[in-house]
C-alpha atoms as a PDB file:
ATOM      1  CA  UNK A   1      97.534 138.995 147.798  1.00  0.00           C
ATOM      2  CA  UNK A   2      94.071 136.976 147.359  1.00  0.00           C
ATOM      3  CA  UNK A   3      90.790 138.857 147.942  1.00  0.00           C
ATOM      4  CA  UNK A   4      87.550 138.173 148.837  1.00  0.00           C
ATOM      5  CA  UNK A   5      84.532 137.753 146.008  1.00  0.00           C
ATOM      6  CA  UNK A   6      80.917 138.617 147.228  1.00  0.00           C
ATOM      7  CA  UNK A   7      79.186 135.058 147.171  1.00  0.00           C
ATOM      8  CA  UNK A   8      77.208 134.652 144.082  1.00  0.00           C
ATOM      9  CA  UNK A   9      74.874 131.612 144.254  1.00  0.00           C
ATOM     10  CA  UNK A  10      74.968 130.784 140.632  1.00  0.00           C
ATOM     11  CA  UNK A  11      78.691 130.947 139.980  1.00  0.00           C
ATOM     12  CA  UNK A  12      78.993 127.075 141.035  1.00  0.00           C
ATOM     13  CA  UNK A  13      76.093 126.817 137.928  1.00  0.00           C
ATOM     14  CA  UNK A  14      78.027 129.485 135.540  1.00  0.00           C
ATOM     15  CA  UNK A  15      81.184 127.052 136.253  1.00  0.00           C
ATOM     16  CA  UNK A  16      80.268 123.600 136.017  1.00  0.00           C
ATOM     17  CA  UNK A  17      78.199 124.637 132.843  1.00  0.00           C
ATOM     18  CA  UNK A  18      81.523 126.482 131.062  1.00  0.00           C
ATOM     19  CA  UNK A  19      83.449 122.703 131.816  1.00  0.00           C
ATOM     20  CA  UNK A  20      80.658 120.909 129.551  1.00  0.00           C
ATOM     21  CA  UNK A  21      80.806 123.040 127.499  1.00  0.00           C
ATOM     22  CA  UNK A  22      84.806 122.918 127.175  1.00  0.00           C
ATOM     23  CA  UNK A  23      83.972 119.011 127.324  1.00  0.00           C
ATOM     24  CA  UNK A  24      81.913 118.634 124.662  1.00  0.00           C
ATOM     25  CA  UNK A  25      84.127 120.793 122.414  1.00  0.00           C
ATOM     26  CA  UNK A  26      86.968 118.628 122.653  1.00  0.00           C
ATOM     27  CA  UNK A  27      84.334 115.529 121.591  1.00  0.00           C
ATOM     28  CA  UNK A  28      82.029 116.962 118.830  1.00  0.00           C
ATOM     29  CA  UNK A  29      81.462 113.644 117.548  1.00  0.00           C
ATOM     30  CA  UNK A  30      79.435 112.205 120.671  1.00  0.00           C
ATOM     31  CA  UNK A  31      76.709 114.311 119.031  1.00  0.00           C
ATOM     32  CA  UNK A  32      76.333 114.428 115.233  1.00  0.00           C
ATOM     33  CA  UNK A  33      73.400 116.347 113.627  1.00  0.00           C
ATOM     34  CA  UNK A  34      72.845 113.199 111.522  1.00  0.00           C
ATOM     35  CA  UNK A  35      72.986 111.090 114.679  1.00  0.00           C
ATOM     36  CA  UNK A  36      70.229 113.088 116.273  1.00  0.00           C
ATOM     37  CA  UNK A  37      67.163 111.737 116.187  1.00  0.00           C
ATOM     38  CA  UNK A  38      68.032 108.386 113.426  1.00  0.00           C
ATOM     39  CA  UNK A  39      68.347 105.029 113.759  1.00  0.00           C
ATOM     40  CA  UNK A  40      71.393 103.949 115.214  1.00  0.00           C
ATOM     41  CA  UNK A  41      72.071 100.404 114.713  1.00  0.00           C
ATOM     42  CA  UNK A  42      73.379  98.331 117.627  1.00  0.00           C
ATOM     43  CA  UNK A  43      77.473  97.778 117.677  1.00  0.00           C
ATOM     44  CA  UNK A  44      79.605  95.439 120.010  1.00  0.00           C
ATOM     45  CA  UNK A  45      83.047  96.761 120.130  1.00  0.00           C
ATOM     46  CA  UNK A  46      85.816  94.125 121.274  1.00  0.00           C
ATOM     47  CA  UNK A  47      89.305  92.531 121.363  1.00  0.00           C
ATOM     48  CA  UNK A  48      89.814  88.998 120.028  1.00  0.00           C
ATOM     49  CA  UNK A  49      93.223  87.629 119.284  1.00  0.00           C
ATOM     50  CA  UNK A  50      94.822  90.774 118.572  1.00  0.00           C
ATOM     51  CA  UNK A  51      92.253  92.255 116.746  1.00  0.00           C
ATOM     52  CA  UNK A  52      89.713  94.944 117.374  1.00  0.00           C
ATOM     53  CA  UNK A  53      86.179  93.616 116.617  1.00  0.00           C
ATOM     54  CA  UNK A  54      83.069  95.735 115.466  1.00  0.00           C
ATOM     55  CA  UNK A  55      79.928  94.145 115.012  1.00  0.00           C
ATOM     56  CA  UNK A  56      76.761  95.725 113.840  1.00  0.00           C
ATOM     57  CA  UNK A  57      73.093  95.149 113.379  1.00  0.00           C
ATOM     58  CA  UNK A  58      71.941  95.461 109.823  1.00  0.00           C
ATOM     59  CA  UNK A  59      68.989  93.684 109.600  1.00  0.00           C
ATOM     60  CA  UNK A  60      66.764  94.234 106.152  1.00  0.00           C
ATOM     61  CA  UNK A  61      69.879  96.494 105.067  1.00  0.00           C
ATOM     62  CA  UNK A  62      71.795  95.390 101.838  1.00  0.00           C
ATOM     63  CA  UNK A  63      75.542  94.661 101.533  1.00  0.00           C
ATOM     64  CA  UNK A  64      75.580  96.977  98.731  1.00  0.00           C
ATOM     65  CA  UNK A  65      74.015  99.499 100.897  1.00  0.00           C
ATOM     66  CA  UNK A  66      76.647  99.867 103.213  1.00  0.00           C
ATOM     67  CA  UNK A  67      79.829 101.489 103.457  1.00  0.00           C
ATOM     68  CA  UNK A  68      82.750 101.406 106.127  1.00  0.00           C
ATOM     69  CA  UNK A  69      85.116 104.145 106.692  1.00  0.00           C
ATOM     70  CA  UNK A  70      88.061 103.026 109.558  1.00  0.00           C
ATOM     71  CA  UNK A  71      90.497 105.913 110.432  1.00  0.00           C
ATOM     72  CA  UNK A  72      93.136 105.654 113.349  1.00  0.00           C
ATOM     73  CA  UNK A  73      90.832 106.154 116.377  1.00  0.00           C
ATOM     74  CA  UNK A  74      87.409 105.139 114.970  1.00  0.00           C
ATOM     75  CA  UNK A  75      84.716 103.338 112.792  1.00  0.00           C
ATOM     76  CA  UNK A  76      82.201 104.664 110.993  1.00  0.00           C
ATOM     77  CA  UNK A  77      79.228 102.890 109.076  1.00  0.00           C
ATOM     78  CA  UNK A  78      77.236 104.290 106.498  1.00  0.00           C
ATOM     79  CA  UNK A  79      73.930 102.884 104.897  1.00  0.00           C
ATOM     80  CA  UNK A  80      70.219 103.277 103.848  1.00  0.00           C
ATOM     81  CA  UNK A  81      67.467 100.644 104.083  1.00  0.00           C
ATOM     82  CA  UNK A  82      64.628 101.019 101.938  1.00  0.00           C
ATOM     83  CA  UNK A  83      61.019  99.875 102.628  1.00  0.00           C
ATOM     84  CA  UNK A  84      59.947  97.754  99.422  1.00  0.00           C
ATOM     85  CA  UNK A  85      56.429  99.142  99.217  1.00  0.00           C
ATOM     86  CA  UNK A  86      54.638 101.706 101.273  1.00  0.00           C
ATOM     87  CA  UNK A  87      51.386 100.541 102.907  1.00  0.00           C
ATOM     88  CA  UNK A  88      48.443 103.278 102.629  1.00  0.00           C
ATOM     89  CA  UNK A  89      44.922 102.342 104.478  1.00  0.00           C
ATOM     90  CA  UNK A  90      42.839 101.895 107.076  1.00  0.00           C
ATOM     91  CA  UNK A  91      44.331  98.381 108.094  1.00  0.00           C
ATOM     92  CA  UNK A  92      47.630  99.699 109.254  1.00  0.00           C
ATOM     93  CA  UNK A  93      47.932  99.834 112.917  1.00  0.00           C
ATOM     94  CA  UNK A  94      51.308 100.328 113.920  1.00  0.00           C
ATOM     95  CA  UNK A  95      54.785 100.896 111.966  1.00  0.00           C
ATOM     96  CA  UNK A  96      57.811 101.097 114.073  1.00  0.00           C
ATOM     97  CA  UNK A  97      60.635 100.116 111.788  1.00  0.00           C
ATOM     98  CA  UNK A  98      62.831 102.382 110.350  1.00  0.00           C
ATOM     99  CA  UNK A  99      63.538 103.241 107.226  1.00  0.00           C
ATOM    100  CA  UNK A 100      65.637 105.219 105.370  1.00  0.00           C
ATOM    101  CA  UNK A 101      69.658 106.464 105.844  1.00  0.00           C
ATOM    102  CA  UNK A 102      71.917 106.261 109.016  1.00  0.00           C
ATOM    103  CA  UNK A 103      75.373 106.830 110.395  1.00  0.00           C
ATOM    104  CA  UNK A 104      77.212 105.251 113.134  1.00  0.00           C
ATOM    105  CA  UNK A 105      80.268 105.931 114.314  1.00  0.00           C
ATOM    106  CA  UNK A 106      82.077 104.612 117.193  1.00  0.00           C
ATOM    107  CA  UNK A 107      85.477 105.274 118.942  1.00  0.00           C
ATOM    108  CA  UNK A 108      88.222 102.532 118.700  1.00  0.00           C
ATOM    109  CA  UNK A 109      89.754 101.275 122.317  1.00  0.00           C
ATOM    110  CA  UNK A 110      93.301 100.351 121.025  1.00  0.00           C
ATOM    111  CA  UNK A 111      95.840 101.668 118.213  1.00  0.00           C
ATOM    112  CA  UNK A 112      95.039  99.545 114.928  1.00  0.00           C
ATOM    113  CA  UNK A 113      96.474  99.076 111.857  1.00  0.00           C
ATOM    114  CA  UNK A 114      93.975 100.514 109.659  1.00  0.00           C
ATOM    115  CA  UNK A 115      95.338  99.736 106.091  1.00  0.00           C
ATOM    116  CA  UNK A 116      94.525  96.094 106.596  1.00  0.00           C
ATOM    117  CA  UNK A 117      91.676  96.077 107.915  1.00  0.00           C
ATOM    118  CA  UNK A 118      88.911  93.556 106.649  1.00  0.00           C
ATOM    119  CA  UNK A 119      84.914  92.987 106.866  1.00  0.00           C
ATOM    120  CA  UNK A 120      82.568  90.687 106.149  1.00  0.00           C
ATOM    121  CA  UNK A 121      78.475  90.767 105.947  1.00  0.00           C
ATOM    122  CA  UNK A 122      76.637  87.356 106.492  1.00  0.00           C
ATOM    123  CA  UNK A 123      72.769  86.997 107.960  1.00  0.00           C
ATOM    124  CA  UNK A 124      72.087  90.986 108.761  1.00  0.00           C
ATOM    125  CA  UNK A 125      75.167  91.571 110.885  1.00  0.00           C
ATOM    126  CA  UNK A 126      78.309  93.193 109.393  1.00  0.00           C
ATOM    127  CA  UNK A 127      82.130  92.714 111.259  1.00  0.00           C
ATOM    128  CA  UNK A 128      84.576  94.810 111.221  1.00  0.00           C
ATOM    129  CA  UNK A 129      88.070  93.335 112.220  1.00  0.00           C
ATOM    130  CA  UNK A 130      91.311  95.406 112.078  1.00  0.00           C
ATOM    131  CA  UNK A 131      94.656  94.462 113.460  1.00  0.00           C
ATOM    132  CA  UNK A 132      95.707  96.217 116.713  1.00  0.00           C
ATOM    133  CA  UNK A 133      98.709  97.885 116.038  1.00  0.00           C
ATOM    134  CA  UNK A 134     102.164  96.878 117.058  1.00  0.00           C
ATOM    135  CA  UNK A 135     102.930 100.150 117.675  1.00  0.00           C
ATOM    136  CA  UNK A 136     101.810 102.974 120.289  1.00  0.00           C
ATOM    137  CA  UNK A 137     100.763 105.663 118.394  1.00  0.00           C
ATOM    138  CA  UNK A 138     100.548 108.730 119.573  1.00  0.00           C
ATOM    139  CA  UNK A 139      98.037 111.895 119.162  1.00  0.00           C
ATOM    140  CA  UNK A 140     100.665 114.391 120.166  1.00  0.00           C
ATOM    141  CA  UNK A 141     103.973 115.461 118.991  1.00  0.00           C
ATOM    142  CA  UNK A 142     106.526 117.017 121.672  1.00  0.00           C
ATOM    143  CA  UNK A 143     108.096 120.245 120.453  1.00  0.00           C
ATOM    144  CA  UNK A 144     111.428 121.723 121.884  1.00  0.00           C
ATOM    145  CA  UNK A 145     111.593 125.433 121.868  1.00  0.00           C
ATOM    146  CA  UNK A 146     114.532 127.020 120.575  1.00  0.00           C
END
């Protein structure tokens, strides 16, 4: 038999805030600690010709200063520019590029084929292109019970 709850103005609050937080816990990589705060390069994530494209900014950042990881469902790039000298006196007016180490990683839109994929690094902008898989893979596994 339902019953009646006295009206509590801030259960609509106490709710809404438990389903972000439910949210967010089920995506904990929206919000890395080494995100927070860095410089993110900018990515373009598309398809072309079967393929799943990432493109990223890199500009004053060194091929060998870069690393790629590609798992299943995403892309992540590593690197660290370096500023060549520091600048110290009473000439220096404004500095707004960044130095030092980031991380970026994005989600993947489609299946891929992650064993062969390939990338390349010409004029500050490093792509990313792995083969969309044949394949629908899945996330979950069905289990019968006995």
């Amino acid at each position: 038999m339902p019953y009646l709850l006295p009206w509590d103005p801030w259960r609509e609050l106490r709710e809404m805030r438990e389903s972000m937080e439910k949210m967010l816990g089920k995506f904990p990589k929206l919000f890395k600690e080494e995100q927070m705060g860095a410089w993110l390069p900018a990515v373009d994530v598309f398809e072309k010709d079967n393929n799943v494209v990432v493109q990223v900014d890199l500009p004053g950042v060194e091929k060998k200063n870069v690393k790629v990881l590609v798992t299943d469902e995403e892309v992540t790039i590593r690197g660290e520019t370096k500023r060549e000298e520091e600048v110290k006196g009473k000439n220096y007016y404004r500095s707004e590029r960044a130095y030092g180490s980031f991380s970026r990683t994005v989600a993947l839109p489609a299946a891929v084929e992650r064993e062969k994929a390939r990338a390349s690094f010409k004029d500050g902008v490093l792509e990313v292109v792995i083969p969309k898989a044949t394949e629908s893979r899945s996330n979950q596994t069905e289990i019968i019970p006995d």
